[in-house]
PDB file of N, CA and C in Angstrom:
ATOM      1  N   UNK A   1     110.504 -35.981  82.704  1.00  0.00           N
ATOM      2  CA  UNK A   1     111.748 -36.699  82.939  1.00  0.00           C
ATOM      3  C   UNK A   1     112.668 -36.490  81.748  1.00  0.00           C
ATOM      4  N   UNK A   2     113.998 -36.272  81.877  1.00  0.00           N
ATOM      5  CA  UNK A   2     115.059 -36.054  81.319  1.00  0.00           C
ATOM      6  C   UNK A   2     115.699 -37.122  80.861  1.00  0.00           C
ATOM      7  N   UNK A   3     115.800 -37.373  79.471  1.00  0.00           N
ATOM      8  CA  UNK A   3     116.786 -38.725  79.240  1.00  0.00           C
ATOM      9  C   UNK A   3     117.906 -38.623  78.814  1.00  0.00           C
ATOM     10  N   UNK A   4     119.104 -38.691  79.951  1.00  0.00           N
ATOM     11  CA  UNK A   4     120.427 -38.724  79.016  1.00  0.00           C
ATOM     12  C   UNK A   4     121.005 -39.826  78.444  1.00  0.00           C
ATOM     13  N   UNK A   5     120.919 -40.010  77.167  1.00  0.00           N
ATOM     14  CA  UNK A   5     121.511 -41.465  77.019  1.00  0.00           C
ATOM     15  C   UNK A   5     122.992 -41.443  77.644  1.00  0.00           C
ATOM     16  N   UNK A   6     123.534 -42.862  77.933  1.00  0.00           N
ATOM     17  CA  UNK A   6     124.859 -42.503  78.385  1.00  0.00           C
ATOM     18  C   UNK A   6     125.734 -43.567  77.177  1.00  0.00           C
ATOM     19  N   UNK A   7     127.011 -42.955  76.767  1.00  0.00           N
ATOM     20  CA  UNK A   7     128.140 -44.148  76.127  1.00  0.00           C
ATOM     21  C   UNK A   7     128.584 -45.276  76.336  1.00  0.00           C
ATOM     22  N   UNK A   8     128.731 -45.939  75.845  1.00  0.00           N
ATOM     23  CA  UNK A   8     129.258 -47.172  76.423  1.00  0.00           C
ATOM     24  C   UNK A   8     131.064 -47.055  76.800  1.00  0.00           C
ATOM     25  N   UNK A   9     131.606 -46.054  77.014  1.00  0.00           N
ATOM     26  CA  UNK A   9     132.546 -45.479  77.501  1.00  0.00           C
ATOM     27  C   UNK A   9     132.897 -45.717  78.918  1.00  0.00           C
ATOM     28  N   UNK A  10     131.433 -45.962  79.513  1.00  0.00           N
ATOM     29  CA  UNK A  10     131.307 -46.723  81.254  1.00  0.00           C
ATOM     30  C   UNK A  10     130.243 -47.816  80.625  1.00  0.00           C
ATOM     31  N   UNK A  11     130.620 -48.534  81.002  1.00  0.00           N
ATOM     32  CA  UNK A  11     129.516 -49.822  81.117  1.00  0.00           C
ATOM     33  C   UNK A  11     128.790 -49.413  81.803  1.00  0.00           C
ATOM     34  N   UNK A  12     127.250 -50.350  82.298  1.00  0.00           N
ATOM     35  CA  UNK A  12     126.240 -50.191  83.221  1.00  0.00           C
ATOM     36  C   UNK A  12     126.838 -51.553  83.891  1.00  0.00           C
ATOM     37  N   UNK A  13     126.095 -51.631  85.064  1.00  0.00           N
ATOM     38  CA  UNK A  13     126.495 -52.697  85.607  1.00  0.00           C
ATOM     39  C   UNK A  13     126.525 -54.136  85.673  1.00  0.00           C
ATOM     40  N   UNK A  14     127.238 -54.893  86.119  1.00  0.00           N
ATOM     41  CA  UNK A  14     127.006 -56.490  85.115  1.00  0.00           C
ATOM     42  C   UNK A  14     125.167 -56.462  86.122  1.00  0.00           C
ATOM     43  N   UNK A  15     124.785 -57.264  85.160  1.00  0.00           N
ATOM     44  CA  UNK A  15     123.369 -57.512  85.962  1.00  0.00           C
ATOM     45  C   UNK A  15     122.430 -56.453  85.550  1.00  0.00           C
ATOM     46  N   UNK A  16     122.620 -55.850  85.414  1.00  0.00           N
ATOM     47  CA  UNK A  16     121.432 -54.517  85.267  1.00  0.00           C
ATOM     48  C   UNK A  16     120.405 -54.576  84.278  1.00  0.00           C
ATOM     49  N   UNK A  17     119.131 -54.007  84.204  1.00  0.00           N
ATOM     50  CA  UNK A  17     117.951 -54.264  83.346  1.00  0.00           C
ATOM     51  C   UNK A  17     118.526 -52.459  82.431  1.00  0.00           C
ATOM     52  N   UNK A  18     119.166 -52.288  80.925  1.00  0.00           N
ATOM     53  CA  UNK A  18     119.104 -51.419  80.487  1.00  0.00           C
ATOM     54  C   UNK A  18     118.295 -51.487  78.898  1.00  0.00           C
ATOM     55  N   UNK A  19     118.143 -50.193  78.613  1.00  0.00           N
ATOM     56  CA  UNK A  19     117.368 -49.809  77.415  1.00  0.00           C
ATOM     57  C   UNK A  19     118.699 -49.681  76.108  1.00  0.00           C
ATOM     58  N   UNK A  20     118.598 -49.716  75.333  1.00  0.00           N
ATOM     59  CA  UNK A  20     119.610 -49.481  74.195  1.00  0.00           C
ATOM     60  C   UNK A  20     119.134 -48.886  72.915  1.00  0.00           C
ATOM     61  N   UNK A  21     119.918 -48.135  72.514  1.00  0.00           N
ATOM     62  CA  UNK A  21     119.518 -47.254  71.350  1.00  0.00           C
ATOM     63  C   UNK A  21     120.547 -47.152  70.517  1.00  0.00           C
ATOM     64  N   UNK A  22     120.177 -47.734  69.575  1.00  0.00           N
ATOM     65  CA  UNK A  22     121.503 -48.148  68.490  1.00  0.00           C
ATOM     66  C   UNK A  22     120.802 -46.999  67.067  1.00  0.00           C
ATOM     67  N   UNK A  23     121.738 -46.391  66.303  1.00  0.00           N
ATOM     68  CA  UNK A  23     121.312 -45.544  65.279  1.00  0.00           C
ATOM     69  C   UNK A  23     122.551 -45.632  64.765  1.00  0.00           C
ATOM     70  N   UNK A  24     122.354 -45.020  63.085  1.00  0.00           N
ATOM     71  CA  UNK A  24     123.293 -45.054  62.453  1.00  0.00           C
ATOM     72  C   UNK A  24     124.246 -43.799  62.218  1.00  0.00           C
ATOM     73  N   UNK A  25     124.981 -43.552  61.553  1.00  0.00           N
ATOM     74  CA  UNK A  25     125.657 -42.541  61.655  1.00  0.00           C
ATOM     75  C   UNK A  25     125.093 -40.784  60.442  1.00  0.00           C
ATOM     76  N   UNK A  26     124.055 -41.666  59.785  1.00  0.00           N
ATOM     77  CA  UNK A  26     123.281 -40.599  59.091  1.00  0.00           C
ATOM     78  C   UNK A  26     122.075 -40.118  59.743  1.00  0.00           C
ATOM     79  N   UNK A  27     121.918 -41.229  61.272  1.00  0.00           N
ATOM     80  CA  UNK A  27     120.696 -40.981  61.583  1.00  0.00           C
ATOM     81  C   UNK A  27     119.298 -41.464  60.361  1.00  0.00           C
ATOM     82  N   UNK A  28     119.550 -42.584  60.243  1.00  0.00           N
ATOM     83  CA  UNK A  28     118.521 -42.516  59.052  1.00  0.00           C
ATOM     84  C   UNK A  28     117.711 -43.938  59.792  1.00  0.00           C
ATOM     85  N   UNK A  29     118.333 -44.827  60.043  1.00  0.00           N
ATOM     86  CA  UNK A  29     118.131 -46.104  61.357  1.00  0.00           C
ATOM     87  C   UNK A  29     118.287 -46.178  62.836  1.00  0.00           C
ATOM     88  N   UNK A  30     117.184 -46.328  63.545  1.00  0.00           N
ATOM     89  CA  UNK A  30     117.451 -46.051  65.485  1.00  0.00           C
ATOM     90  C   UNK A  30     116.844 -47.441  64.926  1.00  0.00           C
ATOM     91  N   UNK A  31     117.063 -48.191  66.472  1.00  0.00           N
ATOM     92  CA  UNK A  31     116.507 -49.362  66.778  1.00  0.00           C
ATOM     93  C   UNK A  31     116.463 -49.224  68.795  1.00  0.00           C
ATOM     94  N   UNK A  32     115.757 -50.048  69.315  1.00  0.00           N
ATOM     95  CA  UNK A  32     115.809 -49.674  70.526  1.00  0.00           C
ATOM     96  C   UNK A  32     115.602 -50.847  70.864  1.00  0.00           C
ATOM     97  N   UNK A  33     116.260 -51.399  72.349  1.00  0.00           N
ATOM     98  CA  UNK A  33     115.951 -52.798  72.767  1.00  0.00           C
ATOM     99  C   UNK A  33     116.532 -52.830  74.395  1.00  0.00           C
ATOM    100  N   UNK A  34     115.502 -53.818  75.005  1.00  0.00           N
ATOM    101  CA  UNK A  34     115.966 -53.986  76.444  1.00  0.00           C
ATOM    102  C   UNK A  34     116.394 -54.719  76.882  1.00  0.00           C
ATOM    103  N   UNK A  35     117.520 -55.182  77.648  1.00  0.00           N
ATOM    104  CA  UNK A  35     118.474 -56.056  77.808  1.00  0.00           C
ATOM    105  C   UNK A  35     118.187 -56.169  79.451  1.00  0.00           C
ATOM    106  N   UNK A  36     117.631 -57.400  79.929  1.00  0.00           N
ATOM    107  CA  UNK A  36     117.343 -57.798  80.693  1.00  0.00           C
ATOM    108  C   UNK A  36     118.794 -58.372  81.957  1.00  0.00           C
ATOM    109  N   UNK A  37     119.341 -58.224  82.625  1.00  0.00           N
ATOM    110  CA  UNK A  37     120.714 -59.047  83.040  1.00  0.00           C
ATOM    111  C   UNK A  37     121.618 -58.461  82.307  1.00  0.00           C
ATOM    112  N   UNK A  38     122.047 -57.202  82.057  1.00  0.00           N
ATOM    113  CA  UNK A  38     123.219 -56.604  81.109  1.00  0.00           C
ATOM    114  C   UNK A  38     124.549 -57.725  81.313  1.00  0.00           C
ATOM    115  N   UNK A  39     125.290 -58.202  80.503  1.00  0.00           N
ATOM    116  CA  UNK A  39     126.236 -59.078  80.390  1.00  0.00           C
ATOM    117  C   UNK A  39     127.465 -58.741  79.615  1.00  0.00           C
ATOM    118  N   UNK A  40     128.022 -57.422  79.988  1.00  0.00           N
ATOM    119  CA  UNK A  40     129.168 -56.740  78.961  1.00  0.00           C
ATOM    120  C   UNK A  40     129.976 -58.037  78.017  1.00  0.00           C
ATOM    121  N   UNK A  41     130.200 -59.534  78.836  1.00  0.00           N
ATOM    122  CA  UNK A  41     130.748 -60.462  78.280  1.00  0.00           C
ATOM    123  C   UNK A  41     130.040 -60.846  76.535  1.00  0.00           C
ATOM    124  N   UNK A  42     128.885 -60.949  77.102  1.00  0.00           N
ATOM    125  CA  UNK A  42     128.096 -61.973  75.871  1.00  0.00           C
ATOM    126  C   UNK A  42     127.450 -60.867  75.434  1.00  0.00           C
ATOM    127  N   UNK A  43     126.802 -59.395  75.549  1.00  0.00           N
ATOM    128  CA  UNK A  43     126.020 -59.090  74.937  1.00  0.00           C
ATOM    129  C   UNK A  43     126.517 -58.942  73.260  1.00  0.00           C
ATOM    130  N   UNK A  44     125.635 -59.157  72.587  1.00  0.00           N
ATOM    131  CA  UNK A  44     126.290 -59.305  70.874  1.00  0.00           C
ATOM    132  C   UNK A  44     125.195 -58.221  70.362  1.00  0.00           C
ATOM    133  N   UNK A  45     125.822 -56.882  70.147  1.00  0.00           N
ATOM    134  CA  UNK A  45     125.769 -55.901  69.193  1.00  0.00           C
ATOM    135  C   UNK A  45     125.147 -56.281  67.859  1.00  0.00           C
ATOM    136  N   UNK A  46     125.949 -56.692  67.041  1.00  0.00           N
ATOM    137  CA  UNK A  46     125.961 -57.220  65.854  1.00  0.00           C
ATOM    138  C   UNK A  46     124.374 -57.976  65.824  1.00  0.00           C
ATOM    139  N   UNK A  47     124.031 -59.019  66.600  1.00  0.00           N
ATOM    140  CA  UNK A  47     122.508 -59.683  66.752  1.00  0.00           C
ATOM    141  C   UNK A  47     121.825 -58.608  66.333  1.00  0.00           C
ATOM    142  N   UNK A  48     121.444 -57.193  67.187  1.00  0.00           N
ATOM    143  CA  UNK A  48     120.780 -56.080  67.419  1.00  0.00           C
ATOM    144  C   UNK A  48     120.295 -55.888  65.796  1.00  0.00           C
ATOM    145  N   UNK A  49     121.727 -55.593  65.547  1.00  0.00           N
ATOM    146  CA  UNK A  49     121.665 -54.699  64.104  1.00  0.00           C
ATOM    147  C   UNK A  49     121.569 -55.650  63.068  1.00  0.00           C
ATOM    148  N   UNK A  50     121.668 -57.145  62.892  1.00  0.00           N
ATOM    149  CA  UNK A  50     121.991 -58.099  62.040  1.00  0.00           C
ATOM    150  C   UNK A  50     120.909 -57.188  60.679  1.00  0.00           C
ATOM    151  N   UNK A  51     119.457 -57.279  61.153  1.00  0.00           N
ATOM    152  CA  UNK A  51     118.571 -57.207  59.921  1.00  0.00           C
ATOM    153  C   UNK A  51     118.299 -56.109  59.336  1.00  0.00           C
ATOM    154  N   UNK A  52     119.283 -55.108  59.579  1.00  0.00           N
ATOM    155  CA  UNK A  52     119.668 -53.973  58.781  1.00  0.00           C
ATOM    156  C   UNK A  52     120.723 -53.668  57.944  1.00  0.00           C
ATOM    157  N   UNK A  53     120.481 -52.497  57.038  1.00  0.00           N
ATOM    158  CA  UNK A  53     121.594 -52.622  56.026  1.00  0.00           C
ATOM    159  C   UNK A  53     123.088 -52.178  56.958  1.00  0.00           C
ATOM    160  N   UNK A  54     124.204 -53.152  55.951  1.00  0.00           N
ATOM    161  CA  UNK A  54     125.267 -53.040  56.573  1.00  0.00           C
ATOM    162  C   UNK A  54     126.236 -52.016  55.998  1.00  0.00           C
ATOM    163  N   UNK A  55     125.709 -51.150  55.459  1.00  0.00           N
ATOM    164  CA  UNK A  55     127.028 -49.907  54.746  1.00  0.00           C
ATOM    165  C   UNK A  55     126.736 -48.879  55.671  1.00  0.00           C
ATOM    166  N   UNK A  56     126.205 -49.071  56.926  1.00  0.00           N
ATOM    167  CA  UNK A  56     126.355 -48.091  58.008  1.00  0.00           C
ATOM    168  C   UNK A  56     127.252 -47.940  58.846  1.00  0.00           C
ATOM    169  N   UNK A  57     127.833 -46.996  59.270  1.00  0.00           N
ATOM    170  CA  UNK A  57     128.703 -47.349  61.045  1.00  0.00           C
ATOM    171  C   UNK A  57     127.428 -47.582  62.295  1.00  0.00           C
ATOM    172  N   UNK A  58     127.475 -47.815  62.796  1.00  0.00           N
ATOM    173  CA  UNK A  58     125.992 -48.102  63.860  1.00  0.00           C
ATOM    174  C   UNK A  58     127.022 -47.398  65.405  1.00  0.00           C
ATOM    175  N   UNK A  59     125.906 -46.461  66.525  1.00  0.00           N
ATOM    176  CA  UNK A  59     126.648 -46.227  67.375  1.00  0.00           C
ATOM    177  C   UNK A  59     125.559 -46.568  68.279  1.00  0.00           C
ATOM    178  N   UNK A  60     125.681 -46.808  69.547  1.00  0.00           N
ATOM    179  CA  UNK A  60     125.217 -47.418  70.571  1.00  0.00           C
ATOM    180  C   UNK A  60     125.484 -46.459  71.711  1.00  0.00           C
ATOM    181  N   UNK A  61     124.129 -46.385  72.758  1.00  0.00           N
ATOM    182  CA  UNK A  61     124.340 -45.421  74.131  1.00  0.00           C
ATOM    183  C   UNK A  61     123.328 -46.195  74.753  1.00  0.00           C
ATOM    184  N   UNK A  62     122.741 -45.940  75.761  1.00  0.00           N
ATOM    185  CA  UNK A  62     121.953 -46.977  76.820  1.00  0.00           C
ATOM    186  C   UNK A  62     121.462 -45.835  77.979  1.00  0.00           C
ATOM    187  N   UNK A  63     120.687 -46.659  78.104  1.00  0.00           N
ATOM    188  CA  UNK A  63     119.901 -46.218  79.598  1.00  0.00           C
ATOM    189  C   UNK A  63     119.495 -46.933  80.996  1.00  0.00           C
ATOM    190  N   UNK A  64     119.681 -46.570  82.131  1.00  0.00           N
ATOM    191  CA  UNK A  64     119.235 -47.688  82.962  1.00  0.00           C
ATOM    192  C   UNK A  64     117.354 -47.405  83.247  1.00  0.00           C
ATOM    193  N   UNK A  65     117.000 -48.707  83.266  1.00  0.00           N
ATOM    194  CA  UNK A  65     115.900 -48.852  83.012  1.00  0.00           C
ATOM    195  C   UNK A  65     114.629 -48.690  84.000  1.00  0.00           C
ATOM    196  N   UNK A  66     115.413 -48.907  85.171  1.00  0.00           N
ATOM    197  CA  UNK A  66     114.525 -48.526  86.690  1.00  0.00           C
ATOM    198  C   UNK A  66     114.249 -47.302  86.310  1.00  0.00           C
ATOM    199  N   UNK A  67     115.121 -46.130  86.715  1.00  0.00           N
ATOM    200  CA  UNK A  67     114.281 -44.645  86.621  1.00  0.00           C
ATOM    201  C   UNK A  67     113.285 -44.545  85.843  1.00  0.00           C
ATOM    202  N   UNK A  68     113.299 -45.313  84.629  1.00  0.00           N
ATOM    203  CA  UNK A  68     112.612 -45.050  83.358  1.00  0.00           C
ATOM    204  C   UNK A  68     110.943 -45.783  83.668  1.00  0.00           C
ATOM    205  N   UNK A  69     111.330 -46.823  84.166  1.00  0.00           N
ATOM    206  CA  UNK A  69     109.806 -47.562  84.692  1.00  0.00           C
ATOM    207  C   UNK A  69     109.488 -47.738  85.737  1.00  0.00           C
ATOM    208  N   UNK A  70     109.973 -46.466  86.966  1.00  0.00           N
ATOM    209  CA  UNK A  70     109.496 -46.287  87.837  1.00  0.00           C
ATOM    210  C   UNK A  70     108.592 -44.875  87.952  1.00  0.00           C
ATOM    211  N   UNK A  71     109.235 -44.401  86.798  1.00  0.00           N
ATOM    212  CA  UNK A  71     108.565 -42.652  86.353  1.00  0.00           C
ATOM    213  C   UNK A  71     107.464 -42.972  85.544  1.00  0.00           C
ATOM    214  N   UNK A  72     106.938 -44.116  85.137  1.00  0.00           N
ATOM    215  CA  UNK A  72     106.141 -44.461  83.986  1.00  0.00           C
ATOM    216  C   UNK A  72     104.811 -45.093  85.464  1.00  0.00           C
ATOM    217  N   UNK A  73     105.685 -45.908  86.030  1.00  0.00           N
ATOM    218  CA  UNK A  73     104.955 -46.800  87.114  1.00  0.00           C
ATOM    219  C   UNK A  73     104.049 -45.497  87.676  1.00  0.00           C
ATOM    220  N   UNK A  74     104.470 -44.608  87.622  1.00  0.00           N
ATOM    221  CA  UNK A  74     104.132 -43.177  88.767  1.00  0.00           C
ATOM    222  C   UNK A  74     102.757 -42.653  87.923  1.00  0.00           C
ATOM    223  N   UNK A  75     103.297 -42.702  86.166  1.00  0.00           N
ATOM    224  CA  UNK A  75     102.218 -41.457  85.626  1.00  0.00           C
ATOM    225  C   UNK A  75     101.117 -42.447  85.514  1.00  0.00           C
ATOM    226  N   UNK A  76     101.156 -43.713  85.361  1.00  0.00           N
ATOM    227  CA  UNK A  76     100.075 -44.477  85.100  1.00  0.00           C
ATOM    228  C   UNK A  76      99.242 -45.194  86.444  1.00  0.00           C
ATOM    229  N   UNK A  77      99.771 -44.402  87.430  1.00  0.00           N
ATOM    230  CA  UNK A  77      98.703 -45.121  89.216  1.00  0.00           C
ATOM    231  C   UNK A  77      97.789 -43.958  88.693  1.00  0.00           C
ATOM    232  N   UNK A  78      96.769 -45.171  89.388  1.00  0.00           N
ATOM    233  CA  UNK A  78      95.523 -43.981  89.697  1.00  0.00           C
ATOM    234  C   UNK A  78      94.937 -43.437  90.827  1.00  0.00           C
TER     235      UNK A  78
END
């Protein structure tokens, strides 16, 4: 399976179960997290990254999360 992360350039949909991948701009920090009910209103960025150093730019892309754990659901039946 192929993962394209996508930008937040399109939102995912309100409601949606997505993956997130936040890194910095040296690439030196990824963090990854799943957002259960995507909420473009309330989701807070900043939370994500709070306990890392802040002399970074931080950039953010996402994934929707069905394909991802339905391809997983698949390799792990027996």
């Amino acid at each position: 399976m192929s993962l394209t992360w996508r930008s937040f350039a399109k939102y995912p949909e309100q409601g949606d179960t997505i993956y997130i991948h936040c890194f910095t701009d040296d690439g030196c920090h990824h963090k990854f997290a799943k957002v259960n009910f995507f909420n473009a209103v309330s989701l807070d960025f900043q939370k994500i990254v709070q306990k890392t150093p802040n002399n970074h730019k931080w950039q953010f892309s996402w994934l929707p999360a069905k394909p991802i754990e339905e391809n997983y659901d698949k390799s792990t039946a027996d």
